[in-house]
N, C-alpha and C. Protein backbone atom coordinates (compact mmCIF):
# COMPACT_ATOMS: atom_id res chain seq x y z
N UNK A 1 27.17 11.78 21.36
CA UNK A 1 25.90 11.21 20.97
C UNK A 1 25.46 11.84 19.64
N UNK A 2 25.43 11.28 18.90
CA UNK A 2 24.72 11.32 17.49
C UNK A 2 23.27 11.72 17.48
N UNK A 3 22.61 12.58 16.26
CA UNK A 3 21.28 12.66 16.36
C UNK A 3 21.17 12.39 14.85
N UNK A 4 20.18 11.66 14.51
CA UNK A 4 19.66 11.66 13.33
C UNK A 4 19.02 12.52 12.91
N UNK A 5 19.79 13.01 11.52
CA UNK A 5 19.02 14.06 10.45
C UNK A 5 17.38 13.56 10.05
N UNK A 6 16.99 14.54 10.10
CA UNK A 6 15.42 14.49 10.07
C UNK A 6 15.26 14.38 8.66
N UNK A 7 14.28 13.31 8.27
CA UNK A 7 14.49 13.43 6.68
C UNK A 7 13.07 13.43 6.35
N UNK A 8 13.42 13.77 4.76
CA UNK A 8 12.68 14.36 3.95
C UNK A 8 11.76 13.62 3.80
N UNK A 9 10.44 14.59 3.47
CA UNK A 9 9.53 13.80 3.16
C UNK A 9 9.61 12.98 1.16
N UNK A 10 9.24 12.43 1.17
CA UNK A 10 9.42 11.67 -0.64
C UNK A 10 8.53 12.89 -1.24
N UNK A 11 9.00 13.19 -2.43
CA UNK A 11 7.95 13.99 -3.18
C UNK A 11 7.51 12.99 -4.48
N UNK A 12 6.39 13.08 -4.44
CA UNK A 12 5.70 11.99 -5.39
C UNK A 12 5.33 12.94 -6.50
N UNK A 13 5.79 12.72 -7.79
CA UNK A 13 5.57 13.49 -8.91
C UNK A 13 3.91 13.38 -9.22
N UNK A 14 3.69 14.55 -10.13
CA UNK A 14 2.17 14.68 -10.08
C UNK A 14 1.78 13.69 -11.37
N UNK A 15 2.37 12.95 -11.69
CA UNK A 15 1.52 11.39 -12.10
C UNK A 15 1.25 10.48 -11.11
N UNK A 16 2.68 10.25 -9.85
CA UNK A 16 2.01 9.73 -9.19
C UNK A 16 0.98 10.26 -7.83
N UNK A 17 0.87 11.75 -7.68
CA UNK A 17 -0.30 12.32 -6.84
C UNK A 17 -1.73 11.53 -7.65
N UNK A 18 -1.85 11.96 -9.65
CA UNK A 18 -3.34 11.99 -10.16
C UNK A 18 -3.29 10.34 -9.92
N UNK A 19 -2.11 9.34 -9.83
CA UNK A 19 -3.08 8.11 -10.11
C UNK A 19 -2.99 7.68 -8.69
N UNK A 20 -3.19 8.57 -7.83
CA UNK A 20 -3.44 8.30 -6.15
C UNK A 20 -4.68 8.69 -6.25
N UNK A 21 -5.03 9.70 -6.18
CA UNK A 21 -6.62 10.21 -6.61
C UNK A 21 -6.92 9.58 -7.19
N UNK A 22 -7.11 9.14 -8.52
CA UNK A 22 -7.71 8.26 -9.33
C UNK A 22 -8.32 7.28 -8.83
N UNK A 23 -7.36 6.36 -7.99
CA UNK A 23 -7.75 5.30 -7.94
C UNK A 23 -8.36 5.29 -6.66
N UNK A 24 -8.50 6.40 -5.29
CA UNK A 24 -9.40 6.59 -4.43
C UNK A 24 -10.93 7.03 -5.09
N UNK A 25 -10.93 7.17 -5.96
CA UNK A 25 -12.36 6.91 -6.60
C UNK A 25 -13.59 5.87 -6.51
N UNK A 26 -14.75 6.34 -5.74
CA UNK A 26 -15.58 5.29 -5.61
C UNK A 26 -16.17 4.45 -6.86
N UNK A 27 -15.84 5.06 -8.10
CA UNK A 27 -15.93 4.61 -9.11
C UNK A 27 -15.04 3.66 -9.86
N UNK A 28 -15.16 2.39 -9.83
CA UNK A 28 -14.35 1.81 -10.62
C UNK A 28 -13.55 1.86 -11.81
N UNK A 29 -14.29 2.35 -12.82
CA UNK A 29 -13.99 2.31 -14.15
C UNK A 29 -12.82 3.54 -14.25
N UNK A 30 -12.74 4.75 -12.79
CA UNK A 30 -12.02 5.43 -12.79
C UNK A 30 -10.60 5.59 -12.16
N UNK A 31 -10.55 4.18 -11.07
CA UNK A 31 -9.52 3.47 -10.64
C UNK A 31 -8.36 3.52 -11.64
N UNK A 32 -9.39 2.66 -12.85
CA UNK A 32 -8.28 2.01 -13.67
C UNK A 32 -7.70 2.57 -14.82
N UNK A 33 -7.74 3.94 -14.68
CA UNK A 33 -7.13 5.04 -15.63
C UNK A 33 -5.62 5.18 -15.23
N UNK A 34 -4.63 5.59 -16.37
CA UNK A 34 -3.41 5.55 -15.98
C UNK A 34 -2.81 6.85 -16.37
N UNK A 35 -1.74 7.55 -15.89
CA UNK A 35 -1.56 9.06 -15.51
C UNK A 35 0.13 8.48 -15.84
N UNK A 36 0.27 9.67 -16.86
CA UNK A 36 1.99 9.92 -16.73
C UNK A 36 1.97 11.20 -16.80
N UNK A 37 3.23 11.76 -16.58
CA UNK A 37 3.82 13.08 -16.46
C UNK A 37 5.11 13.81 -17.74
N UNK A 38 4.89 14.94 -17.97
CA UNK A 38 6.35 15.18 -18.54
C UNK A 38 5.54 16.59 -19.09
N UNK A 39 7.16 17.75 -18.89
CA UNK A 39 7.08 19.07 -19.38
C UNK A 39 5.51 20.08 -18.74
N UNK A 40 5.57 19.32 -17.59
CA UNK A 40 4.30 20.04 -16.81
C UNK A 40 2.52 19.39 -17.84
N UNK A 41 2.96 18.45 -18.42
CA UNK A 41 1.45 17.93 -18.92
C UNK A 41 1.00 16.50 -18.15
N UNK A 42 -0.13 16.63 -17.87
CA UNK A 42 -0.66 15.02 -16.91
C UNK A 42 -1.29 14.76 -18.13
N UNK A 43 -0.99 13.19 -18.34
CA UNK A 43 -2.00 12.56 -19.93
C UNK A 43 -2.56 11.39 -18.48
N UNK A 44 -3.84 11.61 -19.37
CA UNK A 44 -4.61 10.59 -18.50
C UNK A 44 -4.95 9.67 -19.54
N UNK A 45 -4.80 8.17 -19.56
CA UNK A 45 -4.94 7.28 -20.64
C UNK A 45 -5.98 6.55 -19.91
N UNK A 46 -7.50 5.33 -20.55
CA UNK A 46 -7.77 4.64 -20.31
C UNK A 46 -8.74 4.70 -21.13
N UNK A 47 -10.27 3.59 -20.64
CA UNK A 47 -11.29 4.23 -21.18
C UNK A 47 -12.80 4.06 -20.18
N UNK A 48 -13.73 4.68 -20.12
CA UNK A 48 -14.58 5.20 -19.10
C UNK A 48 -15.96 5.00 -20.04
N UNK A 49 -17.22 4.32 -19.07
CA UNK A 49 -17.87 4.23 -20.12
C UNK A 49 -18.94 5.44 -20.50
N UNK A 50 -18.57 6.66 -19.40
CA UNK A 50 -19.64 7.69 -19.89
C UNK A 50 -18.25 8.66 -20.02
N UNK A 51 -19.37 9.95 -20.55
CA UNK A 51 -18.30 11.61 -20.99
C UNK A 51 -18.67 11.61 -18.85
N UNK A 52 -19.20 11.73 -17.92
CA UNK A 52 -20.31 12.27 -16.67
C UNK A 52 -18.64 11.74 -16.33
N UNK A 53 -18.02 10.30 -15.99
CA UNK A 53 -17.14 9.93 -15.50
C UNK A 53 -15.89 10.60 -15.77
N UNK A 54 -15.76 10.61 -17.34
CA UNK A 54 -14.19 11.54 -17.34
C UNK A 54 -14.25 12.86 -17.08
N UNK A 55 -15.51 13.40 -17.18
CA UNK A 55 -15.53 14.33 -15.83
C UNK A 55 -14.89 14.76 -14.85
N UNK A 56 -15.58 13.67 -14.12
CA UNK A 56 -15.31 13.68 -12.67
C UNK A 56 -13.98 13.14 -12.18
N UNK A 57 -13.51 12.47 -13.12
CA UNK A 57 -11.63 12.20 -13.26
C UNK A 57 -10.88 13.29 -13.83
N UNK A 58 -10.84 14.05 -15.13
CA UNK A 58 -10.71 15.04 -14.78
C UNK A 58 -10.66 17.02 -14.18
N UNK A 59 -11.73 16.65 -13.10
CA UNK A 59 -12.23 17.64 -12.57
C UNK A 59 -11.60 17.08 -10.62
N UNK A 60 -10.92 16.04 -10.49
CA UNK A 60 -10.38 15.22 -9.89
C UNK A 60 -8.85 15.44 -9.45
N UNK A 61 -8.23 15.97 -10.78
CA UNK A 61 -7.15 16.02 -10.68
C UNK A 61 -6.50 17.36 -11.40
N UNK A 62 -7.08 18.31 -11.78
CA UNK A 62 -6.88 19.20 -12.38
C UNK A 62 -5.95 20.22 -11.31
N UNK A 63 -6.04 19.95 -10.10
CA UNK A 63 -5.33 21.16 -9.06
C UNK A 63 -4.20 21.06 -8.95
N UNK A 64 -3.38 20.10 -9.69
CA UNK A 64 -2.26 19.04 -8.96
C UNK A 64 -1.08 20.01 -9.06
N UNK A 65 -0.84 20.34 -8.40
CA UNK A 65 1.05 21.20 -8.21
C UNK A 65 1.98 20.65 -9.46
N UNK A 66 2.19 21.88 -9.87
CA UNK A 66 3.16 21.71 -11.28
C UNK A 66 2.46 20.99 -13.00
N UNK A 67 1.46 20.89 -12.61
CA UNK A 67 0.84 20.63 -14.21
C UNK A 67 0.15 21.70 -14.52
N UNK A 68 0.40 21.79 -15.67
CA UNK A 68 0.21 23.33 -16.45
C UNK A 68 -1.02 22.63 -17.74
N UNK A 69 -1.11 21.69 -18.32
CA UNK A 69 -2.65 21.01 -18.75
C UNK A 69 -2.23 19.77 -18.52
N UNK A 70 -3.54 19.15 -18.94
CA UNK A 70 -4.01 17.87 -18.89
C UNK A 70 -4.17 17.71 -20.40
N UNK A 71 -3.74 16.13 -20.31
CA UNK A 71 -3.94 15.51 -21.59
C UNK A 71 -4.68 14.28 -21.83
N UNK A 72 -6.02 14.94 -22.33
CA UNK A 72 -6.77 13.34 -21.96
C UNK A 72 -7.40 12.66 -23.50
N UNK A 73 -6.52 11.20 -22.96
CA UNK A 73 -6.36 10.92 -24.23
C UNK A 73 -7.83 9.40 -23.19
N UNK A 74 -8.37 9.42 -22.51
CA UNK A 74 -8.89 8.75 -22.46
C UNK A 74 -10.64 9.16 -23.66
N UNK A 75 -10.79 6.90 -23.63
CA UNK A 75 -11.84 6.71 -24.37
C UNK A 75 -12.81 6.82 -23.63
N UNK A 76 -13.88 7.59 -24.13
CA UNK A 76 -15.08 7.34 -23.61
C UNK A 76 -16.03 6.87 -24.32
N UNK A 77 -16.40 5.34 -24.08
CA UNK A 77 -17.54 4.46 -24.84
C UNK A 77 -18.99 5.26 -25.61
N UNK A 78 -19.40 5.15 -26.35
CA UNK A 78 -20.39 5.94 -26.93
C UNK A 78 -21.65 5.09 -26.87
């Protein structure tokens, strides 16, 4: 009788952890921000219409396992 190897859980790179968070945001405008990864930097791209929101996006995602800064290249409307 055979047993199946217990498998691994998926590890989701920390672009795709911040744009899981992101987009559990009760805030819309913060949904639709987009997150890549590389050399331990998260760039957060989009644009938000207050500074209060990119905030709270990134103060959101700043804990994330294996990013060493953030790169936020998002716009915030003036």
């Amino acid at each position: 009788m055979m047993t199946a190897e217990p498998t691994k859980p998926a590890r989701h790179s920390p672009a795709d952890i911040a744009a899981s968070i992101l987009r559990d945001s009760s805030y819309q405008p913060i949904r639709a921000l987009k997150c890549s990864f590389r050399d331990g930097v998260l760039t957060i791209e989009g644009r938000l219409p207050n500074f209060h929101m990119n905030q709270l996006a990134l103060t959101a995602v700043q804990d994330i396992e294996g990013v060493a800064r953030i790169d936020n290249k998002v716009d915030v409307a003036r």
